[in-house]
N, C-alpha and C. Protein backbone atom coordinates (compact mmCIF):
# COMPACT_ATOMS: atom_id res chain seq x y z
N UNK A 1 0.82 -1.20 0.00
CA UNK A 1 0.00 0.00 0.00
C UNK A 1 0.86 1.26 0.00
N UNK A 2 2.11 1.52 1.08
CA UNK A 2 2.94 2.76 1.13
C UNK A 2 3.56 2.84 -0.50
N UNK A 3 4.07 1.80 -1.26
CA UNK A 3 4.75 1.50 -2.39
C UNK A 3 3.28 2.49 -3.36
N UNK A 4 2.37 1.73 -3.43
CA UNK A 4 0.79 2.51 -3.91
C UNK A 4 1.30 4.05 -3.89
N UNK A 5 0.85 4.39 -2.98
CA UNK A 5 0.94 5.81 -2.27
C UNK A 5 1.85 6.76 -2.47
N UNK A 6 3.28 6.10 -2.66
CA UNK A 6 4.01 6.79 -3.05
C UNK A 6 4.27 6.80 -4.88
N UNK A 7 4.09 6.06 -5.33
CA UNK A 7 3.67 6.01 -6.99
C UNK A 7 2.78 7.06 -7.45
N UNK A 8 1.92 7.19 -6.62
CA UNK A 8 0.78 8.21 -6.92
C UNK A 8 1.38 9.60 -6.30
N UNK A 9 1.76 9.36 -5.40
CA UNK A 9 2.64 11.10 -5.06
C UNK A 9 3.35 11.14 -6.45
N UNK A 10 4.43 10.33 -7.05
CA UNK A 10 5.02 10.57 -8.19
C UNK A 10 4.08 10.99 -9.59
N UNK A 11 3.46 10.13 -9.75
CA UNK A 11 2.61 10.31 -11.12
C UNK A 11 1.45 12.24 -10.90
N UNK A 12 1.69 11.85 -9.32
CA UNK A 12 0.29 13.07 -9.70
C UNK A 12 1.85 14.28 -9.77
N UNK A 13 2.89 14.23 -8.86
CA UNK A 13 3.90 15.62 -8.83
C UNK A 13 4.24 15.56 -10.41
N UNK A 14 4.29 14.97 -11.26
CA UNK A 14 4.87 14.81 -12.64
C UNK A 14 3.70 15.42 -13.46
N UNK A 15 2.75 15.20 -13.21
CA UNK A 15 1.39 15.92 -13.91
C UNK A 15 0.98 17.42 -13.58
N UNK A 16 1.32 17.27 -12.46
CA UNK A 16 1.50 18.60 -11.88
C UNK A 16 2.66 20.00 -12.83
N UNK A 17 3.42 19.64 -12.97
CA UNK A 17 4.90 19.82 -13.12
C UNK A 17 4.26 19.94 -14.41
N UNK A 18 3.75 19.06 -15.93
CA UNK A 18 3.75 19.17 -16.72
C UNK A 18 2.45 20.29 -17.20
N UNK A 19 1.69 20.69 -16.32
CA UNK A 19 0.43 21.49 -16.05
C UNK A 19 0.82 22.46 -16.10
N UNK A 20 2.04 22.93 -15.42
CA UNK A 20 2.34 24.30 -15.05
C UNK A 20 3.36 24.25 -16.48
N UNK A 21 4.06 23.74 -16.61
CA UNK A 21 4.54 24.01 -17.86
C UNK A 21 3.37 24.51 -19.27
N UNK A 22 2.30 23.95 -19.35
CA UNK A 22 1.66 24.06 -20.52
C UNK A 22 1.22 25.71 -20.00
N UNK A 23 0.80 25.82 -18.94
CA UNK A 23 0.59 27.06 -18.77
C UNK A 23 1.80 28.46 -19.05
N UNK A 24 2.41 28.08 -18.41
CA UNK A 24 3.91 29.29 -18.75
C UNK A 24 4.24 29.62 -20.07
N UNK A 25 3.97 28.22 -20.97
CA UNK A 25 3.63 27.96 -22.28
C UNK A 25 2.82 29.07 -23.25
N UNK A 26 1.79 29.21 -22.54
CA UNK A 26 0.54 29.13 -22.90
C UNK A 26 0.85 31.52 -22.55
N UNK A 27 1.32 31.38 -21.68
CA UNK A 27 1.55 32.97 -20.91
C UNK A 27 2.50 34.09 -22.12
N UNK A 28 3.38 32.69 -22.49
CA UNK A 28 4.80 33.47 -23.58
C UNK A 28 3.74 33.14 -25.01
N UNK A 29 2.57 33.02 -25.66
CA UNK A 29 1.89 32.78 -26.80
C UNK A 29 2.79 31.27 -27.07
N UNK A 30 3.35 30.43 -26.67
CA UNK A 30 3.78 29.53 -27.30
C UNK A 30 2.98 28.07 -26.68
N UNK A 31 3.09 27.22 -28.10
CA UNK A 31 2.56 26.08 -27.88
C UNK A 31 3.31 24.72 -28.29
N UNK A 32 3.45 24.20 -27.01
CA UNK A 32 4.48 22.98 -27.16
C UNK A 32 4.23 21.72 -26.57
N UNK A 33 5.06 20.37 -27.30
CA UNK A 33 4.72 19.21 -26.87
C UNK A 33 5.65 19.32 -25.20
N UNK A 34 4.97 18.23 -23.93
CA UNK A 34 5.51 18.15 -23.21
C UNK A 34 6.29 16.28 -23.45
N UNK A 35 7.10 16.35 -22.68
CA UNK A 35 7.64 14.91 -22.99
C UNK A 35 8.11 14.09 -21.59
N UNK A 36 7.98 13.19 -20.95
CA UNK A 36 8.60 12.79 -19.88
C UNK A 36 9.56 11.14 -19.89
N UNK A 37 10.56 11.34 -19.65
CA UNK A 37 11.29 9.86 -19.68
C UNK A 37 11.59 8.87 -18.25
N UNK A 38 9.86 8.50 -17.86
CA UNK A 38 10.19 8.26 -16.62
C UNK A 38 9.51 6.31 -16.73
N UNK A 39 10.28 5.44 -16.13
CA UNK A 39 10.25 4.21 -15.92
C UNK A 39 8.85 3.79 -15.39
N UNK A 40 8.06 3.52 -15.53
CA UNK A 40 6.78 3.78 -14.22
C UNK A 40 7.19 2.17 -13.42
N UNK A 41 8.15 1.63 -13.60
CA UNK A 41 8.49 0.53 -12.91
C UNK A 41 9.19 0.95 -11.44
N UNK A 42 10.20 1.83 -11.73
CA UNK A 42 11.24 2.54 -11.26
C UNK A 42 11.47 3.63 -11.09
N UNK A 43 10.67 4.32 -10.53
CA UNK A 43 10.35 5.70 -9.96
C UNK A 43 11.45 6.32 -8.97
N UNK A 44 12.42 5.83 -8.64
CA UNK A 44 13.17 5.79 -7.65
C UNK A 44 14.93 6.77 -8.44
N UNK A 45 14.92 7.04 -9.86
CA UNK A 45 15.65 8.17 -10.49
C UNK A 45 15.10 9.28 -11.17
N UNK A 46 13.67 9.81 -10.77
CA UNK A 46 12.84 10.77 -11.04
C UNK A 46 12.64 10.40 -12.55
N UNK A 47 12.81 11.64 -13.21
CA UNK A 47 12.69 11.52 -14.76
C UNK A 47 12.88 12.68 -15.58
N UNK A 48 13.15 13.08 -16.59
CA UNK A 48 13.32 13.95 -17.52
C UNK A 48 12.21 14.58 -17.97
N UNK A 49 12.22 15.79 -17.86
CA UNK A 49 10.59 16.22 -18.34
C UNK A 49 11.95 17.40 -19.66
N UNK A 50 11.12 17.23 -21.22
CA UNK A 50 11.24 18.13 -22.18
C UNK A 50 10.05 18.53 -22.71
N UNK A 51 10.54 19.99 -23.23
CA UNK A 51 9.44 20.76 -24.09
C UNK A 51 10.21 21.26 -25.17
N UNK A 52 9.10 20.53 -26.38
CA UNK A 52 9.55 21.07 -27.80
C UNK A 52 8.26 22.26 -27.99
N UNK A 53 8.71 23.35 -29.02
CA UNK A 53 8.04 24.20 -29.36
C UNK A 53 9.22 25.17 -30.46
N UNK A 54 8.05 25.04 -31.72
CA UNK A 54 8.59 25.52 -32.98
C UNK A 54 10.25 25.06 -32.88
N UNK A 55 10.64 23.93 -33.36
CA UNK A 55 11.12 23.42 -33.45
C UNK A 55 12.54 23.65 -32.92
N UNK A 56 12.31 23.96 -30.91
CA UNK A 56 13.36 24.23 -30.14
C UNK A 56 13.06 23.03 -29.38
N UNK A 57 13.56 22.82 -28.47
CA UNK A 57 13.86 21.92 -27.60
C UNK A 57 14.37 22.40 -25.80
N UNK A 58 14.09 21.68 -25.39
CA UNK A 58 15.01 22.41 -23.42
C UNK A 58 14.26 20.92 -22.94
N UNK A 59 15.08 20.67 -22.23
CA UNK A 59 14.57 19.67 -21.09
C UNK A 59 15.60 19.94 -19.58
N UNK A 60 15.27 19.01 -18.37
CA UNK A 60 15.59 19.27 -17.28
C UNK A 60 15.70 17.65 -16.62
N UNK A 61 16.40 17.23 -16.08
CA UNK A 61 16.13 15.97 -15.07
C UNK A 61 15.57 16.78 -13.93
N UNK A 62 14.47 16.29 -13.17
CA UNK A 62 14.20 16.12 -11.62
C UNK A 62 14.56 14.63 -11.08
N UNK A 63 14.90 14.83 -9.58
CA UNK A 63 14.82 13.38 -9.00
C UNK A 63 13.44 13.14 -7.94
N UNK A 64 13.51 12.02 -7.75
CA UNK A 64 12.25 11.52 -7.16
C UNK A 64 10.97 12.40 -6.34
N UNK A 65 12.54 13.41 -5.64
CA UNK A 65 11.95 13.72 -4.45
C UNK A 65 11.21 15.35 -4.43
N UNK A 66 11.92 15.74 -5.42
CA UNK A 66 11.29 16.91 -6.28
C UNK A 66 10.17 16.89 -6.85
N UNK A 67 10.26 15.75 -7.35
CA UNK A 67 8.46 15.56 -8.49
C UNK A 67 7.48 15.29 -7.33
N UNK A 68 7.60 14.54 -6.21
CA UNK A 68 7.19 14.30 -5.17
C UNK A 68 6.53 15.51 -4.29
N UNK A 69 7.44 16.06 -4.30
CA UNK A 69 7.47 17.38 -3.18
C UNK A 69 6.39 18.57 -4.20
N UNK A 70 6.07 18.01 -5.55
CA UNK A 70 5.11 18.96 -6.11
C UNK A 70 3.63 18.19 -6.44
N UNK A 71 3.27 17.35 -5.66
CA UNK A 71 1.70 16.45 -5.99
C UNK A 71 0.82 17.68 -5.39
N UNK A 72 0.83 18.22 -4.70
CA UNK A 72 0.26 19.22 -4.27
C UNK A 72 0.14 20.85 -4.59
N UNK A 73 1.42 21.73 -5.39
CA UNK A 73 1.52 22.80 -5.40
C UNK A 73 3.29 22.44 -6.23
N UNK A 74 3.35 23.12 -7.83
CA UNK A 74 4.70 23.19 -7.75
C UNK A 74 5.17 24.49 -7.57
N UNK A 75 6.28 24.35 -6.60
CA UNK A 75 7.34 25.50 -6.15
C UNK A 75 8.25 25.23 -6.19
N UNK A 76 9.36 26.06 -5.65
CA UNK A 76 10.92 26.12 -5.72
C UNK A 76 11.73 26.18 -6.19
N UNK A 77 12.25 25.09 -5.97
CA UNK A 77 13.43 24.91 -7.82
C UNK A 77 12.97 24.18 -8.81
N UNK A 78 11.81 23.47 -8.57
CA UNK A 78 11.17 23.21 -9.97
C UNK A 78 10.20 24.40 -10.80
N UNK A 79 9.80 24.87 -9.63
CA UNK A 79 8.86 26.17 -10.20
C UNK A 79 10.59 26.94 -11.10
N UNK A 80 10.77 27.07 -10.44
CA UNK A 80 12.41 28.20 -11.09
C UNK A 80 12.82 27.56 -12.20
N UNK A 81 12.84 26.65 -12.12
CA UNK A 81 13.62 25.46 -13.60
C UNK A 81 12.63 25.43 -14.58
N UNK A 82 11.27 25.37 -14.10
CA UNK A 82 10.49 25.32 -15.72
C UNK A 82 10.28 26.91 -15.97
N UNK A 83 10.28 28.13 -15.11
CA UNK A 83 10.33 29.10 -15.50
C UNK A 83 11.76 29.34 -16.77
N UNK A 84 12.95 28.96 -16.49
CA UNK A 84 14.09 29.32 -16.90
C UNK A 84 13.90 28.64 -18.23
N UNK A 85 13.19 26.87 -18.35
CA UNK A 85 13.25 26.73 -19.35
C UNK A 85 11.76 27.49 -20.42
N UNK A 86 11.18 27.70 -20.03
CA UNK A 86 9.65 28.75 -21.10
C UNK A 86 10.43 29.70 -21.66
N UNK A 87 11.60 30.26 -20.61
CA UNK A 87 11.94 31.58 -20.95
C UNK A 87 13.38 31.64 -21.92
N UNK A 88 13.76 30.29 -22.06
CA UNK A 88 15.02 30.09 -23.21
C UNK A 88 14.29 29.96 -24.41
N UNK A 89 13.17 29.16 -24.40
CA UNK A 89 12.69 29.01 -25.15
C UNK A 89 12.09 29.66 -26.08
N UNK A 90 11.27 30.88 -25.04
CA UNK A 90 10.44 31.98 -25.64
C UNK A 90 11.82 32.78 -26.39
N UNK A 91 12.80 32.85 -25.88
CA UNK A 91 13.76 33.55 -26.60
C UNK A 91 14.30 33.25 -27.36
N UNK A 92 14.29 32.05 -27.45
CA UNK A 92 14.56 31.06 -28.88
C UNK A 92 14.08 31.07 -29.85
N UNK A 93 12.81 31.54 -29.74
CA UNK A 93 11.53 31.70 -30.60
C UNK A 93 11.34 32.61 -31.10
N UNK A 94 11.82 33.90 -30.20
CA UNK A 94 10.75 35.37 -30.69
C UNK A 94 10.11 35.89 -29.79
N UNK A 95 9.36 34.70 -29.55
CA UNK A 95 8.24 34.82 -28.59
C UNK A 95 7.75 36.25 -27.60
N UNK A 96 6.90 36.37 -27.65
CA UNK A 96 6.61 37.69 -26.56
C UNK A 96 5.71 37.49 -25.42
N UNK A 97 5.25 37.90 -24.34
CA UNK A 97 4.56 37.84 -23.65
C UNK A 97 3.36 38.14 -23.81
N UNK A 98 2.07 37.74 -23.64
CA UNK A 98 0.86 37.91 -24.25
C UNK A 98 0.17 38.29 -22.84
N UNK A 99 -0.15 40.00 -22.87
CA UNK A 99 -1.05 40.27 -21.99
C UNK A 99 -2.10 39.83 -21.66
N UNK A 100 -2.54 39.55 -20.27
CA UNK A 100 -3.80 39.42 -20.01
C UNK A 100 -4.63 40.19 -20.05
C-alpha cells in the first residue's frame, strides 16, 4: 500500500509539473509538446521532463523527491527550472509575452 501511495505522489507531482509548464507555455503565446522519460516501474531516479516548441527543444532531469514534493503545489526549484526553461525558449523563438 505505502509502495501505492508513493507512486501516486510521483505520477500526480509529474502531472502537476507538466500542467504548469503548458501554462507558462501558454503565458509566452507559445505552444508545445511536453515529454517525460520516466520508468513507471522505477520511480526511484525521477525523470526527464522536455518541451519542444517551434522546433526548439530544453529539457531538465528532476529526482524523485522533487516531483514528489510537487503532488500538491509546484514550487521552488522546480517552479524556477520550468520558468528558466519557457523563458530560453520563448527567446529562442521570438516569442513575446501575451497580456492578459
Amino acid at each position: 500500500m505505502e509502495g501505492e501511495q508513493l507512486h501516486e505522489q510521483f505520477d500526480t507531482g509529474l502531472k502537476k509539473i507538466k500542467h504548469e509548464i503548458k501554462n507558462r507555455l501558454v503565458l509566452q503565446g507559445l505552444f508545445g509538446t511536453i515529454t517525460s522519460d520516466d520508468d513507471p516501474q522505477d520511480i526511484s531516479r525521477g525523470a526527464r521532463v522536455e518541451i519542444h516548441a517551434k522546433g526548439k527543444a530544453v529539457g531538465i532531469s528532476f529526482d524523485r523527491k522533487q516531483i514528489e514534493g510537487c503532488c500538491l503545489r509546484v514550487a521552488g526549484a522546480v517552479l524556477s527550472n520550468i520558468i528558466t526553461m519557457v523563458e530560453e525558449l520563448s527567446a529562442a523563438t521570438g516569442s513575446h509575452t501575451v497580456d492578459p
